[in-house]
PDB file of N, CA and C in Angstrom:
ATOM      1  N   UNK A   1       0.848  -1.177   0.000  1.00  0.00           N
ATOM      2  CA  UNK A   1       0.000   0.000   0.000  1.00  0.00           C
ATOM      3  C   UNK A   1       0.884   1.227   0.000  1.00  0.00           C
ATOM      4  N   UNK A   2       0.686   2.248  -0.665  1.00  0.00           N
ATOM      5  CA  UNK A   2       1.254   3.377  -0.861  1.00  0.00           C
ATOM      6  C   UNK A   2       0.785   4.783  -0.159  1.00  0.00           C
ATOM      7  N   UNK A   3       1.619   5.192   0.770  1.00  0.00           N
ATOM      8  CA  UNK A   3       1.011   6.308   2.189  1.00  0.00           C
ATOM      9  C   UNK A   3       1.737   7.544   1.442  1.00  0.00           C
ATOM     10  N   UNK A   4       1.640   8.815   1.819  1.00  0.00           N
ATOM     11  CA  UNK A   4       1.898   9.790   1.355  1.00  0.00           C
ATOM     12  C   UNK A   4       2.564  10.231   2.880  1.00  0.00           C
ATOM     13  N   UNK A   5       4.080  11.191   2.998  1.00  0.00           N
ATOM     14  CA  UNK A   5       5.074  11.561   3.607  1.00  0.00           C
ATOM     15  C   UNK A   5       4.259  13.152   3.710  1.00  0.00           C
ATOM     16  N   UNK A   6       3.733  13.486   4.539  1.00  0.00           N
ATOM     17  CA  UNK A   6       3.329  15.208   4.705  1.00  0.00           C
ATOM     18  C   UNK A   6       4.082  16.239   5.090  1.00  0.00           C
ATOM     19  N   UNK A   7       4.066  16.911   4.497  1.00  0.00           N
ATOM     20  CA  UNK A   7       4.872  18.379   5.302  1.00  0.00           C
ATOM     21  C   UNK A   7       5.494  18.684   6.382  1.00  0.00           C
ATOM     22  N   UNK A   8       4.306  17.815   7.225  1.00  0.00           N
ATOM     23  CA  UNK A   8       4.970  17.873   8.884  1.00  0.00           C
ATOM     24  C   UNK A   8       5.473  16.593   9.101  1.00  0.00           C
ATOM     25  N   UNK A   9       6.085  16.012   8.238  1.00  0.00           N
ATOM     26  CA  UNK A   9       6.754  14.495   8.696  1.00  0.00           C
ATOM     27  C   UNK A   9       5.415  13.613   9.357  1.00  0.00           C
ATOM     28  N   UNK A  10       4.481  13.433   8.655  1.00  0.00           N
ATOM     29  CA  UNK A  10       3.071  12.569   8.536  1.00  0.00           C
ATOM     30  C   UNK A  10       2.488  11.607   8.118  1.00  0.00           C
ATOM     31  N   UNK A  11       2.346  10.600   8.568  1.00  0.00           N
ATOM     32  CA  UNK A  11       2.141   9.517   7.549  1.00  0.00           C
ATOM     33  C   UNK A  11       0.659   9.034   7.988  1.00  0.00           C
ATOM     34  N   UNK A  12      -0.359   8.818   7.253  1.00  0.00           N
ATOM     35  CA  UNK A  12      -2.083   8.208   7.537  1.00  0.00           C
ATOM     36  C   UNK A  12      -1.579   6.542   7.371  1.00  0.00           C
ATOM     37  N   UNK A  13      -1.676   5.669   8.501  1.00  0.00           N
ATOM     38  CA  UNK A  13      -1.619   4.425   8.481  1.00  0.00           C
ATOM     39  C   UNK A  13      -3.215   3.848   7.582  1.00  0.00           C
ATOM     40  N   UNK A  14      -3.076   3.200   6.479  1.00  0.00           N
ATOM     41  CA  UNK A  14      -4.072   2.447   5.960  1.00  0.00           C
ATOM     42  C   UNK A  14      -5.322   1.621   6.988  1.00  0.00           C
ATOM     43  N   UNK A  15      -7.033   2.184   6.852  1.00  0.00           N
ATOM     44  CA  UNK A  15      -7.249   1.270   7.902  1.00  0.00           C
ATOM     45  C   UNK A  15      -6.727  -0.492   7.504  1.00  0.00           C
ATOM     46  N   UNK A  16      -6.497  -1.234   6.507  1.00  0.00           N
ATOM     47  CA  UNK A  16      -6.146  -2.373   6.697  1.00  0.00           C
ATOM     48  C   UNK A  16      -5.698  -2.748   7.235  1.00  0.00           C
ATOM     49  N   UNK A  17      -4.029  -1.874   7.475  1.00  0.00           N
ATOM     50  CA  UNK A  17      -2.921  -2.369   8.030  1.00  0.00           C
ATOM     51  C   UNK A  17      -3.027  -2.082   9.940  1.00  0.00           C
ATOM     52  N   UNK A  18      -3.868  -0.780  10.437  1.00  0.00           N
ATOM     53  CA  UNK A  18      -4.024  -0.643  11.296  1.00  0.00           C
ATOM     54  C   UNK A  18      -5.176  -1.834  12.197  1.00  0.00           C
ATOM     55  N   UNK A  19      -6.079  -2.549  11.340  1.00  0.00           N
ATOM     56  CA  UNK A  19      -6.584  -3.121  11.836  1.00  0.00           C
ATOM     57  C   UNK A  19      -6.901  -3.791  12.702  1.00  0.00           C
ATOM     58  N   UNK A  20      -5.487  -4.751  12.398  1.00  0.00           N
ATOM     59  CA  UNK A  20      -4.917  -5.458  13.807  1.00  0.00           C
ATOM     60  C   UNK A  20      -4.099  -5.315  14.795  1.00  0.00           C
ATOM     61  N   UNK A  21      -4.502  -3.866  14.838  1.00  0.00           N
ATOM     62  CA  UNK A  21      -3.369  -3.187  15.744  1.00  0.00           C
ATOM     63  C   UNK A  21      -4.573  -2.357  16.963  1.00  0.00           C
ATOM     64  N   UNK A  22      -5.847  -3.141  17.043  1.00  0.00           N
ATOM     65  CA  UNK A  22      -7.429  -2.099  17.979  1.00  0.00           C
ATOM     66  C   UNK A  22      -6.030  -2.263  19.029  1.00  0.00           C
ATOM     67  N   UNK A  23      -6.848  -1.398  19.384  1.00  0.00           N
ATOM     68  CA  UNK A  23      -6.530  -0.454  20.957  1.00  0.00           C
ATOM     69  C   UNK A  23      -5.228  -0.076  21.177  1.00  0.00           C
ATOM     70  N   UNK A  24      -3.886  -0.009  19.822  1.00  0.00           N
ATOM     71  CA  UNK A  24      -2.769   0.302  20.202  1.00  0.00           C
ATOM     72  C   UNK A  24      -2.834   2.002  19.790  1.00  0.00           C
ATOM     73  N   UNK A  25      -2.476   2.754  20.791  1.00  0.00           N
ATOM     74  CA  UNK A  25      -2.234   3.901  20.336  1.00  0.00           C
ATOM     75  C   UNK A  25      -0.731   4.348  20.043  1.00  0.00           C
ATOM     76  N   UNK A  26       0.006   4.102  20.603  1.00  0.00           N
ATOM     77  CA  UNK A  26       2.016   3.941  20.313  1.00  0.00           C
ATOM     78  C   UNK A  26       2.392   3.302  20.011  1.00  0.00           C
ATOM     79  N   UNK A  27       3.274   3.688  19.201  1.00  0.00           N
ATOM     80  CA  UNK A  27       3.913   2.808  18.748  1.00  0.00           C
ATOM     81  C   UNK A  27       5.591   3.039  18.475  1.00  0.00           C
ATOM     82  N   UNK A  28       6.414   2.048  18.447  1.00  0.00           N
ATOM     83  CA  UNK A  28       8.188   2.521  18.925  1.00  0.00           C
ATOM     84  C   UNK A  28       8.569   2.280  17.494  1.00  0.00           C
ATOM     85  N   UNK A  29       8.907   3.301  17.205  1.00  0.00           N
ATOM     86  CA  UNK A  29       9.611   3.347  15.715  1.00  0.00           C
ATOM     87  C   UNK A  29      11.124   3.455  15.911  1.00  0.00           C
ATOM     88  N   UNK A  30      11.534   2.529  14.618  1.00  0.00           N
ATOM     89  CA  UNK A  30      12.964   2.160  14.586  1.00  0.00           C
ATOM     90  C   UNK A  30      13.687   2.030  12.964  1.00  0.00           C
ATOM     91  N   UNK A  31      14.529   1.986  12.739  1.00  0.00           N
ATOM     92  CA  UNK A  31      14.654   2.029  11.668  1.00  0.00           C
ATOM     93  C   UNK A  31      15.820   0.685  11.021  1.00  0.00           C
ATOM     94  N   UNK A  32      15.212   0.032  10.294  1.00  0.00           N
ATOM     95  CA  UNK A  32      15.780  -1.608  10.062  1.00  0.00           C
ATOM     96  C   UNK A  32      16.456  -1.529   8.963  1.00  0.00           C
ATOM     97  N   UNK A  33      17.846  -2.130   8.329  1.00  0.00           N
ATOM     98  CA  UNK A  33      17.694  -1.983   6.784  1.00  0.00           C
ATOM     99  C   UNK A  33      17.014  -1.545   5.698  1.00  0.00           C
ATOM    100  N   UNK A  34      17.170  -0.201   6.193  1.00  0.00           N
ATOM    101  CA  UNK A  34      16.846   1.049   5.063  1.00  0.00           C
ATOM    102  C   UNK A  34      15.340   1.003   5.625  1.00  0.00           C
ATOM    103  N   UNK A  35      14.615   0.313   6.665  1.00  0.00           N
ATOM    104  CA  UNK A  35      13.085   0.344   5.819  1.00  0.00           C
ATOM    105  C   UNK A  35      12.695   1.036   7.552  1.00  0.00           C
ATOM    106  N   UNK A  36      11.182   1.337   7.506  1.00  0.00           N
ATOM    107  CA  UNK A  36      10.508   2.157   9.169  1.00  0.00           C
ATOM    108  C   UNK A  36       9.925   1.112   9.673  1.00  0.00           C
ATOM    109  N   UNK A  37      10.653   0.997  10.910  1.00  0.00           N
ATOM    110  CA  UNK A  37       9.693  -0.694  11.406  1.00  0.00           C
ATOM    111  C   UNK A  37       8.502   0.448  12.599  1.00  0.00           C
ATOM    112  N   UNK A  38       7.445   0.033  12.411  1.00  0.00           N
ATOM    113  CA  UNK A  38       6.292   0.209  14.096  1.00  0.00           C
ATOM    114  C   UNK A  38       6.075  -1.034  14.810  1.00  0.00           C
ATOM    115  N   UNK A  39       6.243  -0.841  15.925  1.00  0.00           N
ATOM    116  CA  UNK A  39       5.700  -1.894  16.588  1.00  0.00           C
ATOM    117  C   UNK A  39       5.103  -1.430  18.018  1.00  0.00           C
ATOM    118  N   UNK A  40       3.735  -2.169  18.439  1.00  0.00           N
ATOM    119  CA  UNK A  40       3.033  -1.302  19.156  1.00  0.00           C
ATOM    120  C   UNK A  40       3.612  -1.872  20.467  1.00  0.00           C
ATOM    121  N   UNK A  41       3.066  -0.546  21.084  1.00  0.00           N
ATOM    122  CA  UNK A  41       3.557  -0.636  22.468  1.00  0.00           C
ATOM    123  C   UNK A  41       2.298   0.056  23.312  1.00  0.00           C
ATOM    124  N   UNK A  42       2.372  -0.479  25.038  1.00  0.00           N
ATOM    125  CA  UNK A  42       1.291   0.453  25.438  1.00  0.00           C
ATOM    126  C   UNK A  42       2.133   0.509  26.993  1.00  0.00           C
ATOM    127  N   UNK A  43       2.400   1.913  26.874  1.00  0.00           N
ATOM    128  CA  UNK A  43       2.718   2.383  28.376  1.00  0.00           C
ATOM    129  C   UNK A  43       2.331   2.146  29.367  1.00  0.00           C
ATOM    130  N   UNK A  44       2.909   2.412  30.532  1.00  0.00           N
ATOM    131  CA  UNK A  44       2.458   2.024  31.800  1.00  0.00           C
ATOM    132  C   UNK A  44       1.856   3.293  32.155  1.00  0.00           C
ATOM    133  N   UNK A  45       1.415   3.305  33.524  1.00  0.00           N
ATOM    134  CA  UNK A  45       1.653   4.494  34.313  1.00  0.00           C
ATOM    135  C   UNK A  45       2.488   5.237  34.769  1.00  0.00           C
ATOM    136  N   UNK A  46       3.495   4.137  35.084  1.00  0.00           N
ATOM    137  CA  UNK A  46       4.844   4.515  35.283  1.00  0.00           C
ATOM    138  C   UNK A  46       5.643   4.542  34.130  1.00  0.00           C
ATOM    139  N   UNK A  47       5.956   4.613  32.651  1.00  0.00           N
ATOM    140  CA  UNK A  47       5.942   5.178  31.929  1.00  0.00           C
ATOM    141  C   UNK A  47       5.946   6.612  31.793  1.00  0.00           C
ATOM    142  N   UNK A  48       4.237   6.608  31.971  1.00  0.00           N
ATOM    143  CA  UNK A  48       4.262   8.357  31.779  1.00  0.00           C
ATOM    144  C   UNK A  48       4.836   8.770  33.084  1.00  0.00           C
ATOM    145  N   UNK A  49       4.809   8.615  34.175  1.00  0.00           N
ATOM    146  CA  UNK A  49       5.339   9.323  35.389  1.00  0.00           C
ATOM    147  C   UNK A  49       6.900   9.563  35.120  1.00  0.00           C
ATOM    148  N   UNK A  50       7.490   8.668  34.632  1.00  0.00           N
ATOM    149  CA  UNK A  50       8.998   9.054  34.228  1.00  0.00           C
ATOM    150  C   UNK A  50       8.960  10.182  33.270  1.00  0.00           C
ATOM    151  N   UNK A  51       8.366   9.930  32.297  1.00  0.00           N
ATOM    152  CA  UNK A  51       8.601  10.691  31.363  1.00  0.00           C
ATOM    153  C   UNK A  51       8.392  12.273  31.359  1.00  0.00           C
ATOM    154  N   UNK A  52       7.303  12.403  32.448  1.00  0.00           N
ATOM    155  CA  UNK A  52       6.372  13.832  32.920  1.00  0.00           C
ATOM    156  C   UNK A  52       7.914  14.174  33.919  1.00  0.00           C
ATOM    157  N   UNK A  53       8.687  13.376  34.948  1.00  0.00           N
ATOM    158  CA  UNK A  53       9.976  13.551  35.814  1.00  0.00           C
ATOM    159  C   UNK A  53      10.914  13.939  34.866  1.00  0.00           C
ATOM    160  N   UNK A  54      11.013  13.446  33.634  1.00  0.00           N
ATOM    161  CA  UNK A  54      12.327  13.830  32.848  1.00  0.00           C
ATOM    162  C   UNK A  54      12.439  15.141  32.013  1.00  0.00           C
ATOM    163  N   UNK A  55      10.358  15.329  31.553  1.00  0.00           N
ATOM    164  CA  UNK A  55      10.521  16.801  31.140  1.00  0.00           C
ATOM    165  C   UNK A  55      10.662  17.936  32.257  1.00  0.00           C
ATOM    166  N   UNK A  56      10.557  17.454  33.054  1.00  0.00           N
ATOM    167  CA  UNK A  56      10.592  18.511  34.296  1.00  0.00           C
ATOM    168  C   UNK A  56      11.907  18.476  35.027  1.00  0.00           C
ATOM    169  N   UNK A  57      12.752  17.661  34.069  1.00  0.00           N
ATOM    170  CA  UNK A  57      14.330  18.164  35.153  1.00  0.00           C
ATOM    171  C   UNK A  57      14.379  17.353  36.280  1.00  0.00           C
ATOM    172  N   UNK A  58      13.541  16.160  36.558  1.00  0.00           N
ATOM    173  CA  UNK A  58      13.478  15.653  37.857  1.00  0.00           C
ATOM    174  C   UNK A  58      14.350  14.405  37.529  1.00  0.00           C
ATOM    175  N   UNK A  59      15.602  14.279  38.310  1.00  0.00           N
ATOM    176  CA  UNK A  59      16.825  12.912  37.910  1.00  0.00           C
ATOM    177  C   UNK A  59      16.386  12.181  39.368  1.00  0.00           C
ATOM    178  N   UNK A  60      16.619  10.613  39.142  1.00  0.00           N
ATOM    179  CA  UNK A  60      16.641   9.775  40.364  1.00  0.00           C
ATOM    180  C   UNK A  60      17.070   9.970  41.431  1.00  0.00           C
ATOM    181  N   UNK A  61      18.413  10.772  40.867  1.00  0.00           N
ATOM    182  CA  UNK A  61      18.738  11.153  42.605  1.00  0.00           C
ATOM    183  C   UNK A  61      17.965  12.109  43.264  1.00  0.00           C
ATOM    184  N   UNK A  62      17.034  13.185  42.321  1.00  0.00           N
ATOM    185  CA  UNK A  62      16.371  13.641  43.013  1.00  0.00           C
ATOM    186  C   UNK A  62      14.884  13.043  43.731  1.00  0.00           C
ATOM    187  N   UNK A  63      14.713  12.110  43.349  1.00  0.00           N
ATOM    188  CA  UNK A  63      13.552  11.501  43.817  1.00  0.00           C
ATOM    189  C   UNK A  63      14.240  10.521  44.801  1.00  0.00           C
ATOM    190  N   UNK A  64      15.192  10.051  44.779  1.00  0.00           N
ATOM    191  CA  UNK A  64      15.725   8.890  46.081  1.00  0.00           C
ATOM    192  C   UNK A  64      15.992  10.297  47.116  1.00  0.00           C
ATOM    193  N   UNK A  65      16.526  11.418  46.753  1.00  0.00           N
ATOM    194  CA  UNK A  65      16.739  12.297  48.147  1.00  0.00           C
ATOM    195  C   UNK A  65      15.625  12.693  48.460  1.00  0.00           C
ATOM    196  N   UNK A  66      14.655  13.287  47.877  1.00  0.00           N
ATOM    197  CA  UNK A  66      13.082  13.694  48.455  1.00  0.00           C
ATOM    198  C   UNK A  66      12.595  12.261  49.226  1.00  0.00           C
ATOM    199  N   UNK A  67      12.485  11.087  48.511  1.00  0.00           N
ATOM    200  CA  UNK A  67      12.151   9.826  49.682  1.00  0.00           C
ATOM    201  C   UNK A  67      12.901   9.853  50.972  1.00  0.00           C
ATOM    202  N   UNK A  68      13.942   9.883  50.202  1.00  0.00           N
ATOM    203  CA  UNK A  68      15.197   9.897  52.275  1.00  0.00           C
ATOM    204  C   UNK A  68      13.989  10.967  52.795  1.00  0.00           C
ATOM    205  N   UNK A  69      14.171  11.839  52.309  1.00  0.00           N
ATOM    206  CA  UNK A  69      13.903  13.379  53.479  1.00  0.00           C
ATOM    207  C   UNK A  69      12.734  13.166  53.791  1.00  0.00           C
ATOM    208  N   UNK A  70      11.660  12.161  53.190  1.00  0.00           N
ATOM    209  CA  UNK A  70      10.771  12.137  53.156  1.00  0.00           C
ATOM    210  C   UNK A  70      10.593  11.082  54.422  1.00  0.00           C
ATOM    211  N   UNK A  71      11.070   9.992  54.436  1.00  0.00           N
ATOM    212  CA  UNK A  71      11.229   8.848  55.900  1.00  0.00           C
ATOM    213  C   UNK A  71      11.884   9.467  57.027  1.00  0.00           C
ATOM    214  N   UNK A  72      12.718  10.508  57.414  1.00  0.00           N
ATOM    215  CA  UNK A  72      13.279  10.740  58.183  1.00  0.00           C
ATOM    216  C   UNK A  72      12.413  11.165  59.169  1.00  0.00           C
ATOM    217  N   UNK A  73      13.197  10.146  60.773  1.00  0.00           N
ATOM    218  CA  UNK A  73      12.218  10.172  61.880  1.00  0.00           C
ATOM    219  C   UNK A  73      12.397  12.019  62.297  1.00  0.00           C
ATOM    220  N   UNK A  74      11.423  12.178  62.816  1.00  0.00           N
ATOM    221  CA  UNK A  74      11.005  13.987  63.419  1.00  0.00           C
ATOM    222  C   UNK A  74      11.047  13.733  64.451  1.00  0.00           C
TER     223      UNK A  74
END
């Protein structure tokens, strides 16, 4: 099947090919011998919670030191 490349780097997946793909909304693109592989994926919660920590500048060590500070007897 033949997809058209858009302006904004766009591609309309065929419903055929999407078919057997119900309920995947992501998918991890990679790139194989010359060709665009998708393959679906479905996040966690924790997923997005990292990911929402990483746009925000938040590194592990800052979340293992907020836990310490966070257990420490008063």
């Amino acid at each position: 099947m033949l997809v058209k490349l858009t302006s904004k780097n766009q591609l309309t997946l065929p419903k055929a090919i999407i078919a057997d793909f119900q309920g995947s909304e992501y998918f991890d693109v990679t790139k194989e011998n010359g060709r665009i592989v998708l393959t679906p994926v479905r996040p966690t919660r924790a997923d997005a919670v990292r990911a929402k920590l990483a746009d925000l500048g938040v590194s592990d060590t800052d979340v293992a030191e907020a836990v310490a500070w966070a257990r420490r007897a008063r």
